[in-house]
Structures are given as structure tokens and as C-alpha cells.
PDB file of N, CA and C in Angstrom:
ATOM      1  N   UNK A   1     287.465 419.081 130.693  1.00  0.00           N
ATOM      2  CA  UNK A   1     287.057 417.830 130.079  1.00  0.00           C
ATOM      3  C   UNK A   1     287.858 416.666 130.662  1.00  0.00           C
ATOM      4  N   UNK A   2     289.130 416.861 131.218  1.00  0.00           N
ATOM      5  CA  UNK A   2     289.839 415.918 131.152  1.00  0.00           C
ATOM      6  C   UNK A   2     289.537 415.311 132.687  1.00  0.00           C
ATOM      7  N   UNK A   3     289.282 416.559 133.629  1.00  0.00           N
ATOM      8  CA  UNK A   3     288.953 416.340 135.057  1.00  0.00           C
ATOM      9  C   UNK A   3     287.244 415.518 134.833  1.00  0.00           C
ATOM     10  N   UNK A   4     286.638 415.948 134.083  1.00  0.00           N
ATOM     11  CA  UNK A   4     285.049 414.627 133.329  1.00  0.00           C
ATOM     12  C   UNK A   4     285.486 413.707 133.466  1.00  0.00           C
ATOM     13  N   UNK A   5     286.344 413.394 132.337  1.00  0.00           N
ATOM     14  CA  UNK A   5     286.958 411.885 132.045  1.00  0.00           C
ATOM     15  C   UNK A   5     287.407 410.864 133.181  1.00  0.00           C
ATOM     16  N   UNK A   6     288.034 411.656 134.444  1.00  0.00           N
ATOM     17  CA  UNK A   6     289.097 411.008 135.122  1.00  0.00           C
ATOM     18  C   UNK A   6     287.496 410.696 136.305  1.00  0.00           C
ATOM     19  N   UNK A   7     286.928 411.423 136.480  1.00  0.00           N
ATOM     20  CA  UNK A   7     285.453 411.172 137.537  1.00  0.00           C
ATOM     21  C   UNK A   7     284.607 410.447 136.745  1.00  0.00           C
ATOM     22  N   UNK A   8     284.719 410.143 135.597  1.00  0.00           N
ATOM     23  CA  UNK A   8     283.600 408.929 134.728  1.00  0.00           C
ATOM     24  C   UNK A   8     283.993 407.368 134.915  1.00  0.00           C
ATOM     25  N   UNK A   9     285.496 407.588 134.755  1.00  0.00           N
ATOM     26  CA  UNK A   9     286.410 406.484 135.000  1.00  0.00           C
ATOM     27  C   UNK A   9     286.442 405.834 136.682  1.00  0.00           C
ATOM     28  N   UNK A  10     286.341 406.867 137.179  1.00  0.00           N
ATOM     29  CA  UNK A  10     286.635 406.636 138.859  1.00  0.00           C
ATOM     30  C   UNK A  10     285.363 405.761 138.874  1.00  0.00           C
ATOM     31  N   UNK A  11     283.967 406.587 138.963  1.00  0.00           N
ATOM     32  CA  UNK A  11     282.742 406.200 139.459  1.00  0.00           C
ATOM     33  C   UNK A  11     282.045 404.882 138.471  1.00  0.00           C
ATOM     34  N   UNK A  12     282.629 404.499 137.513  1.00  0.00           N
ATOM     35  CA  UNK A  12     282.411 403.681 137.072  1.00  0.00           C
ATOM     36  C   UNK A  12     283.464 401.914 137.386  1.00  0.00           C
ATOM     37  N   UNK A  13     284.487 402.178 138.120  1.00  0.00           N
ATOM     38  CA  UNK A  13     285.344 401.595 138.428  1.00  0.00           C
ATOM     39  C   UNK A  13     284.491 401.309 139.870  1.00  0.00           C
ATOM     40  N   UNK A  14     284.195 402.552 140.738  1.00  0.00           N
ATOM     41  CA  UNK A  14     282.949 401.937 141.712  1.00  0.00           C
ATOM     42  C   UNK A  14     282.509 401.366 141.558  1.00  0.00           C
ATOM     43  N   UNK A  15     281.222 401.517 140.625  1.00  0.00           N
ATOM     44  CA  UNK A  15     279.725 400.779 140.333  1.00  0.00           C
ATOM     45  C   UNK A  15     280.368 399.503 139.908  1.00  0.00           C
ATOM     46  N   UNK A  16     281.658 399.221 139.674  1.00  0.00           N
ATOM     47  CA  UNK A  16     281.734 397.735 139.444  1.00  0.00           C
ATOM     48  C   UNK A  16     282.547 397.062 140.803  1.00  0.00           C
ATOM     49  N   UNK A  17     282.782 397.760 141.610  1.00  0.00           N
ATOM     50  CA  UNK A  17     283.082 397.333 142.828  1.00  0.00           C
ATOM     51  C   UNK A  17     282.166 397.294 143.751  1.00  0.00           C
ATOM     52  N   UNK A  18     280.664 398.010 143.636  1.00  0.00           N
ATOM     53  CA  UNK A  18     279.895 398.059 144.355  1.00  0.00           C
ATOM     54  C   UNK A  18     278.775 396.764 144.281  1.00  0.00           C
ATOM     55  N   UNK A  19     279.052 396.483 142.789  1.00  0.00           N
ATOM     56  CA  UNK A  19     278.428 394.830 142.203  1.00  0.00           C
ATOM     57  C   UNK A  19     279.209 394.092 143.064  1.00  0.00           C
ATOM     58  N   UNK A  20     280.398 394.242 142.723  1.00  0.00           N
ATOM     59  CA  UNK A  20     280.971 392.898 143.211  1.00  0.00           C
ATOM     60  C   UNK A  20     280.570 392.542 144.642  1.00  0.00           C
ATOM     61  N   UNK A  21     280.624 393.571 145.503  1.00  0.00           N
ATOM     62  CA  UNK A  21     280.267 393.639 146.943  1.00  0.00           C
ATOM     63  C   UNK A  21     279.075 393.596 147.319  1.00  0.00           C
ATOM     64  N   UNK A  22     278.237 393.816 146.655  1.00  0.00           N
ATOM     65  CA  UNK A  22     276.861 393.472 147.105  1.00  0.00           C
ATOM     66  C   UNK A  22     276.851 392.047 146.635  1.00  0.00           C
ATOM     67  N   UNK A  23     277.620 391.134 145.187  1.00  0.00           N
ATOM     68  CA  UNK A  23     277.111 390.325 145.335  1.00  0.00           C
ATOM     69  C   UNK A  23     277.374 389.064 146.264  1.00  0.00           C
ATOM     70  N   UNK A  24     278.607 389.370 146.523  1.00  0.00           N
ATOM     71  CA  UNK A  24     279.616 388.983 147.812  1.00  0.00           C
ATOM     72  C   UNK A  24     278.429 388.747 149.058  1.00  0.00           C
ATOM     73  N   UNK A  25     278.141 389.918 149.249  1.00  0.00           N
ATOM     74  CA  UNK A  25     277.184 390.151 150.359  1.00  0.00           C
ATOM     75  C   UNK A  25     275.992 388.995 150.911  1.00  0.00           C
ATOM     76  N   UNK A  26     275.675 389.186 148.928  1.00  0.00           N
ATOM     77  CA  UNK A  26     274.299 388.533 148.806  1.00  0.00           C
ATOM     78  C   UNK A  26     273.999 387.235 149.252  1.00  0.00           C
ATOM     79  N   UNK A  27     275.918 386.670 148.876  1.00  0.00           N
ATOM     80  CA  UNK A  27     276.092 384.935 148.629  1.00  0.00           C
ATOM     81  C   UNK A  27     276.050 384.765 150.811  1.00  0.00           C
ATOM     82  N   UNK A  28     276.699 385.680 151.515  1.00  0.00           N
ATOM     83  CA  UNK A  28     276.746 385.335 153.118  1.00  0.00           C
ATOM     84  C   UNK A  28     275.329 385.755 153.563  1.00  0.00           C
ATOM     85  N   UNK A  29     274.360 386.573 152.817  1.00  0.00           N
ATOM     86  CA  UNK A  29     273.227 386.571 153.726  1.00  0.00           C
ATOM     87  C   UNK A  29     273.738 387.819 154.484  1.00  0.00           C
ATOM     88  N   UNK A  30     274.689 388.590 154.059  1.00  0.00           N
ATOM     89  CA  UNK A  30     274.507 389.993 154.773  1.00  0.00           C
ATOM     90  C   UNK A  30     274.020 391.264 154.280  1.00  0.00           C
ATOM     91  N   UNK A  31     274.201 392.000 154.967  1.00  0.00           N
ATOM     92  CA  UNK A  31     273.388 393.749 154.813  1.00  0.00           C
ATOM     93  C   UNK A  31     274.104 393.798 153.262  1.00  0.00           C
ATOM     94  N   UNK A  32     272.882 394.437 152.369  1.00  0.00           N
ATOM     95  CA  UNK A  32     272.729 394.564 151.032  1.00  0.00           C
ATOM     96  C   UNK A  32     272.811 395.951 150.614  1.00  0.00           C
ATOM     97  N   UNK A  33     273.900 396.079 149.487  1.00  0.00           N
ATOM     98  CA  UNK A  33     273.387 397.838 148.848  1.00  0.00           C
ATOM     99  C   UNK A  33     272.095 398.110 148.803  1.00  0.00           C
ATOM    100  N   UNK A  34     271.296 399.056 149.346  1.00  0.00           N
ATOM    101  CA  UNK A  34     270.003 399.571 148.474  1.00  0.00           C
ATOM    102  C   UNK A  34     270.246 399.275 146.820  1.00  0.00           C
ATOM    103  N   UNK A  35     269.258 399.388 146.367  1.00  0.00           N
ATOM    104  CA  UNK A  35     269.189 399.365 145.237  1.00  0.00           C
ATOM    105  C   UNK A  35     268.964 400.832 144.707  1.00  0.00           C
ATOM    106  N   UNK A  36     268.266 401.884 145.371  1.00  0.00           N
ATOM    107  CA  UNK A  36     268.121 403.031 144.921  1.00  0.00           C
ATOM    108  C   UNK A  36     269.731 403.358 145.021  1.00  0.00           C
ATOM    109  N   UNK A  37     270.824 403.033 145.941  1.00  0.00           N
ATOM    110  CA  UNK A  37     271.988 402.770 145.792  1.00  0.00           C
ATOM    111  C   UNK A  37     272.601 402.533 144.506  1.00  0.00           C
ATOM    112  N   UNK A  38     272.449 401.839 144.320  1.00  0.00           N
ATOM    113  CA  UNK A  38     273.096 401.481 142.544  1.00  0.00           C
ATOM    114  C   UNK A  38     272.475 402.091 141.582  1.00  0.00           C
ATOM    115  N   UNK A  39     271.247 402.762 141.361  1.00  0.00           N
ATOM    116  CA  UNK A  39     270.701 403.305 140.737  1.00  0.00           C
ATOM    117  C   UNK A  39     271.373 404.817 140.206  1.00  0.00           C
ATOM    118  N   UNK A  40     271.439 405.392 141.910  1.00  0.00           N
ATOM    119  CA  UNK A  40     272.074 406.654 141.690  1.00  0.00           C
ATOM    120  C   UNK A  40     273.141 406.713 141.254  1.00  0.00           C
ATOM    121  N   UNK A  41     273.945 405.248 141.535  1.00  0.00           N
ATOM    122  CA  UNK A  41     275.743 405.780 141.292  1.00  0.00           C
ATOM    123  C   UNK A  41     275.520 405.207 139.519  1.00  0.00           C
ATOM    124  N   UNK A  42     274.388 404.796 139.335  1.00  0.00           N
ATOM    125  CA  UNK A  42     274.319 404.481 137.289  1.00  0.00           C
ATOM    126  C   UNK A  42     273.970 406.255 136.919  1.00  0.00           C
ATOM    127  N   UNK A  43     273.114 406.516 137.810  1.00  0.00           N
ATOM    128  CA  UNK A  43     272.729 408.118 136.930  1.00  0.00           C
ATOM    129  C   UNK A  43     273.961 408.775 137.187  1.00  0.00           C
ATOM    130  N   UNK A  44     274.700 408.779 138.052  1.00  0.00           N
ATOM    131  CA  UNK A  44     275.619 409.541 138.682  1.00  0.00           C
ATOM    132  C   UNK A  44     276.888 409.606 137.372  1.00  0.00           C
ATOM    133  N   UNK A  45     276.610 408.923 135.589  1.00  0.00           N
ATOM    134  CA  UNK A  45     277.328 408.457 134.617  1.00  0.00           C
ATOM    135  C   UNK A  45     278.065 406.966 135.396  1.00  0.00           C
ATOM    136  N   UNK A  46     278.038 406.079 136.416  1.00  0.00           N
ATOM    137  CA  UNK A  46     278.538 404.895 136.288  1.00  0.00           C
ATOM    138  C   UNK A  46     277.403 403.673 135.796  1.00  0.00           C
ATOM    139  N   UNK A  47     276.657 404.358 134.905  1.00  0.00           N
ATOM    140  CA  UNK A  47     275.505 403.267 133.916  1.00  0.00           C
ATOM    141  C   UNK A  47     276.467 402.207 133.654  1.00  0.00           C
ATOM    142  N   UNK A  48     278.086 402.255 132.864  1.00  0.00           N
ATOM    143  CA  UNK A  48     278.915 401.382 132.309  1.00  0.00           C
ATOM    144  C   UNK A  48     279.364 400.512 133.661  1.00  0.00           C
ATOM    145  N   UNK A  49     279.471 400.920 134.296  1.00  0.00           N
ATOM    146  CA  UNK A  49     280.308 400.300 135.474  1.00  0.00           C
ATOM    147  C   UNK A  49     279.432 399.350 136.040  1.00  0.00           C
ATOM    148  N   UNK A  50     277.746 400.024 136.192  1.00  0.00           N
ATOM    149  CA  UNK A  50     277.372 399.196 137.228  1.00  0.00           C
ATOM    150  C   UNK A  50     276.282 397.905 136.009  1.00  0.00           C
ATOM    151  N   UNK A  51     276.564 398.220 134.865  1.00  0.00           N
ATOM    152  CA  UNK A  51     275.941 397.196 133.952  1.00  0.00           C
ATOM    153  C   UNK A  51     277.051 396.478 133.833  1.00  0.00           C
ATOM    154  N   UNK A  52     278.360 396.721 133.799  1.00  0.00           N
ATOM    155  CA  UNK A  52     279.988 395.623 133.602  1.00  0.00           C
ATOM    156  C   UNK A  52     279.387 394.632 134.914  1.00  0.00           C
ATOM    157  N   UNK A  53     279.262 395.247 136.015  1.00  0.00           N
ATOM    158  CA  UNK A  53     279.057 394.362 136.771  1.00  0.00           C
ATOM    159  C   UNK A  53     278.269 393.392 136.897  1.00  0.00           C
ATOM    160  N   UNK A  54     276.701 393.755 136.266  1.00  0.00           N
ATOM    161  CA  UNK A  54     275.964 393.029 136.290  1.00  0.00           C
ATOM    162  C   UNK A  54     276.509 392.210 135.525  1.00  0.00           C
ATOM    163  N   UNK A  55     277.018 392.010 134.359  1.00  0.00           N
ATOM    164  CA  UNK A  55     277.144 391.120 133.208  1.00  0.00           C
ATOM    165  C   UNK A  55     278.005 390.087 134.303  1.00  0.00           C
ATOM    166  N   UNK A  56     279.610 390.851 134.612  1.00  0.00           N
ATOM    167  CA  UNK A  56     280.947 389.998 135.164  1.00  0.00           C
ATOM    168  C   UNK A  56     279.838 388.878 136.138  1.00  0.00           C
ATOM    169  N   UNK A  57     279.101 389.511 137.097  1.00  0.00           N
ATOM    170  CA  UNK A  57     279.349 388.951 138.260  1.00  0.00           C
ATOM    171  C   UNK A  57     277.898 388.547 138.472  1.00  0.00           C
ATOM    172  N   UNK A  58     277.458 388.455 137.279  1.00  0.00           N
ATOM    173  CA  UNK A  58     275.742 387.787 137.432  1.00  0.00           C
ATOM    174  C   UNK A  58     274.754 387.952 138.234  1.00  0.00           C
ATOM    175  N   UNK A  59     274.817 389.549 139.097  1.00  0.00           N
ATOM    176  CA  UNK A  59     274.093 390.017 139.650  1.00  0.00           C
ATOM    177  C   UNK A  59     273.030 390.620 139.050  1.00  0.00           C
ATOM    178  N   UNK A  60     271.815 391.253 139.744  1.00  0.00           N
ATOM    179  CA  UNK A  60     270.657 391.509 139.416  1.00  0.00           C
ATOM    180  C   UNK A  60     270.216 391.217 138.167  1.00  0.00           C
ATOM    181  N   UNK A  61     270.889 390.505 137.541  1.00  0.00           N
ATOM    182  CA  UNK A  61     270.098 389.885 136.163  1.00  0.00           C
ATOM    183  C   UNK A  61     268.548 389.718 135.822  1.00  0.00           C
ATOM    184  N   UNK A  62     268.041 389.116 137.014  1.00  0.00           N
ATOM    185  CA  UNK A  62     266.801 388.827 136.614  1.00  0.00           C
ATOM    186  C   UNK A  62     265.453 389.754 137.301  1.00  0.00           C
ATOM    187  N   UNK A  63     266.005 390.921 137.686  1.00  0.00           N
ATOM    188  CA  UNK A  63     264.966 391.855 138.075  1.00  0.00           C
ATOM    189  C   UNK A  63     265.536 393.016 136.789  1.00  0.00           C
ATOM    190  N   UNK A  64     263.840 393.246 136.467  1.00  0.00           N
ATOM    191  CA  UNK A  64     263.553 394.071 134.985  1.00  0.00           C
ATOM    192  C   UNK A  64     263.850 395.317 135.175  1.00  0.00           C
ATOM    193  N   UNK A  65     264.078 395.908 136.274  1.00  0.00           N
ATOM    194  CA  UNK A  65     264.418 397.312 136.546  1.00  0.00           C
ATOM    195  C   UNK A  65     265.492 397.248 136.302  1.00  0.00           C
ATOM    196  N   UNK A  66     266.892 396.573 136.426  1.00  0.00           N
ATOM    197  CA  UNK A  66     268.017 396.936 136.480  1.00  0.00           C
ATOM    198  C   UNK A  66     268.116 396.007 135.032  1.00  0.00           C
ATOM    199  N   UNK A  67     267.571 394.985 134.370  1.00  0.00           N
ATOM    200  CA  UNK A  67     267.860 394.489 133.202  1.00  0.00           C
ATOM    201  C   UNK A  67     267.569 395.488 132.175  1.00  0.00           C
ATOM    202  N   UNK A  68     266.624 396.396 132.412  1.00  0.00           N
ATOM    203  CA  UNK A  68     266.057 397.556 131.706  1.00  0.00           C
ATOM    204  C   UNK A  68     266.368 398.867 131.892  1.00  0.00           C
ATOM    205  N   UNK A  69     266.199 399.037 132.832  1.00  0.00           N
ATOM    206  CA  UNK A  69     267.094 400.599 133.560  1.00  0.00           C
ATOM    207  C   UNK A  69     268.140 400.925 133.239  1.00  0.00           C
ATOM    208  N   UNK A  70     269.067 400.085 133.917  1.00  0.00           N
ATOM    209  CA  UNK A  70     270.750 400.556 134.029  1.00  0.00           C
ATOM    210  C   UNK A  70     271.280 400.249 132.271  1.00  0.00           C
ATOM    211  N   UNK A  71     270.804 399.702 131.401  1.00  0.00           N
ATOM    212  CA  UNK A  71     271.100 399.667 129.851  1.00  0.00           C
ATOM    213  C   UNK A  71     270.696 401.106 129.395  1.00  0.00           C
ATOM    214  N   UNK A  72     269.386 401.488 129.381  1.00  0.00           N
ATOM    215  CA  UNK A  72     268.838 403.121 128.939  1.00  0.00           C
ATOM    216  C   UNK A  72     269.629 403.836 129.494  1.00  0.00           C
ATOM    217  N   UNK A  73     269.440 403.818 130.945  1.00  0.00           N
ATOM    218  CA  UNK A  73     270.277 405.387 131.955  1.00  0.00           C
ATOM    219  C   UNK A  73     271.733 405.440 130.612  1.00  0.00           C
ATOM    220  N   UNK A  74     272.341 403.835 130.588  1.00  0.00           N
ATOM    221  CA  UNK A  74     273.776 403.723 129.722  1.00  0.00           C
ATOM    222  C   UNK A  74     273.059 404.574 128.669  1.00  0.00           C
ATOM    223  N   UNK A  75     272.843 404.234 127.841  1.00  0.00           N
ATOM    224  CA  UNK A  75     272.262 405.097 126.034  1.00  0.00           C
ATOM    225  C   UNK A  75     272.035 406.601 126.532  1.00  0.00           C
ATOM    226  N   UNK A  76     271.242 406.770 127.235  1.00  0.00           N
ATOM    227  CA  UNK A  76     270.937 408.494 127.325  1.00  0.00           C
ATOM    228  C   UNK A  76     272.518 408.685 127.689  1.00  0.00           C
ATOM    229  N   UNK A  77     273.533 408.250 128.878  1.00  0.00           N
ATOM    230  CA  UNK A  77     274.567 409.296 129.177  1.00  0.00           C
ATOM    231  C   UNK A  77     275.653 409.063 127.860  1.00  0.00           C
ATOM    232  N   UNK A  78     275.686 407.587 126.903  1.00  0.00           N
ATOM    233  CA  UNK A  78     276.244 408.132 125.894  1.00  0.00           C
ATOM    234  C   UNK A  78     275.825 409.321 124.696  1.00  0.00           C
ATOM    235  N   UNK A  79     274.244 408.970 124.631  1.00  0.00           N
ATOM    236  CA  UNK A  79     274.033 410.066 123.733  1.00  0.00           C
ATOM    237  C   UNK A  79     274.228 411.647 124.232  1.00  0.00           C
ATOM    238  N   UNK A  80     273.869 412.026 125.529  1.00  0.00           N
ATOM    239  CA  UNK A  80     274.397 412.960 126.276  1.00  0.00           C
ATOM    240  C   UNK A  80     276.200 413.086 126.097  1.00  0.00           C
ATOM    241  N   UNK A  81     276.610 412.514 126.206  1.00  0.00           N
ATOM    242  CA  UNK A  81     278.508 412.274 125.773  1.00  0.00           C
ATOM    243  C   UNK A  81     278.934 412.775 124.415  1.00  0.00           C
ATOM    244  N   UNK A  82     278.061 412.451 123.585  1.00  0.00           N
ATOM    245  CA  UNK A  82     278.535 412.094 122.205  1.00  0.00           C
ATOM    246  C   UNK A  82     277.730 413.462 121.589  1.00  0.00           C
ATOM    247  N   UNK A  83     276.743 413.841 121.931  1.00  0.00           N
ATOM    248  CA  UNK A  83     275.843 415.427 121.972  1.00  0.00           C
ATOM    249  C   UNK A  83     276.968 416.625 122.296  1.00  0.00           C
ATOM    250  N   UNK A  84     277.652 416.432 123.720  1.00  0.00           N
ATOM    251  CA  UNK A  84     278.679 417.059 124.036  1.00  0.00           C
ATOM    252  C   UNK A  84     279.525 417.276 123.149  1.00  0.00           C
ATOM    253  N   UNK A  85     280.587 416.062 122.938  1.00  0.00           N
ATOM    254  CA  UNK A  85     281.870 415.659 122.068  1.00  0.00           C
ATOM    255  C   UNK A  85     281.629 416.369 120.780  1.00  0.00           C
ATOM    256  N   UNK A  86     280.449 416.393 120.120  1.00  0.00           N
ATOM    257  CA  UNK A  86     280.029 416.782 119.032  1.00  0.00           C
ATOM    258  C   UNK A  86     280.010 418.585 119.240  1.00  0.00           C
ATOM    259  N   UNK A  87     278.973 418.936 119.570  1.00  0.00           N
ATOM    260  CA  UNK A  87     279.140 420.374 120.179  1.00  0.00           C
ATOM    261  C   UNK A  87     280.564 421.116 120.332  1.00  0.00           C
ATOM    262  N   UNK A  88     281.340 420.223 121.303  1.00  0.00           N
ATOM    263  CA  UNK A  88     282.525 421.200 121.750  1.00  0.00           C
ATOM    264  C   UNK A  88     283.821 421.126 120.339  1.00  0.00           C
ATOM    265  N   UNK A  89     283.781 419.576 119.514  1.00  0.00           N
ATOM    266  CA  UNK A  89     284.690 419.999 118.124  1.00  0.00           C
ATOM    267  C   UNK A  89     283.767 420.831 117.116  1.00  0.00           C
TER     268      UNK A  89
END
């Protein structure tokens, strides 16, 4: 569990470095994360990380896939979390 914790933390500490850098990117007009890119590293459990980012750094805000997406993917891996947590006490 504890080796979970420390890879939820990591990859979510990504997905908010991977915002920041794409949006970095975005502002010079250079080569852009995919977006199926950010997608995977939200299913991948960094849903928190790569929605922190959106919020911090005012990226993809206004496309409905990621205003809509990356919030759910978040709810299913907490209820998936909290399904667990529950189960294993």
C-alpha cells in the first residue's frame, strides 16, 4: 500500500508538471503534449495532478473533454480508492 501511495504521489506531481509544460509550450508556439498524453497519465491515477494543473495554470479549461473527463476519471479513481481503503480495514 505504501509503495501505491508513494507512485500516486509521484505521477500526480507529473501531471502537474506536464500542465505546466505544455502550457509553457503553448504560450512560445512550440511542440505540444498530445492530449491522449494527458489523458493517460489522468487514468494512469494522476486525474488529481493533471486537474491541479488545469485549475493552477489555466490550461485546457475551455475544451469539454478535459473540463469533463479529467473531473470523472478523478471521482471513479477516488471511489475506486475509497472501495479499496474500505475493503482492506
Amino acid at each position: 500500500m505504501k509503495i501505491f501511495l508513494y507512485y500516486v504521489l509521484a505521477i500526480n506531481l507529473y501531471g502537474i508538471f506536464v500542465m505546466y509544460s505544455d502550457k509553457n509550450k503553448s504560450r512560445k508556439g512550440k511542440w505540444r503534449t498530445p492530449e491522449k498524453t494527458l489523458f493517460t497519465i489522468a487514468i494512469a491515477y494522476g486525474a488529481l495532478g493533471i486537474f491541479l494543473g488545469m485549475r493552477l495554470f489555466r490550461h485546457k479549461t475551455k475544451h469539454n473533454k478535459f473540463v469533463i473527463g479529467i473531473p470523472a476519471i478523478l471521482i471513479v479513481q477516488i471511489f475506486i480508492f475509497f472501495k479499496y481503503i474500505y475493503r482492506v480495514l
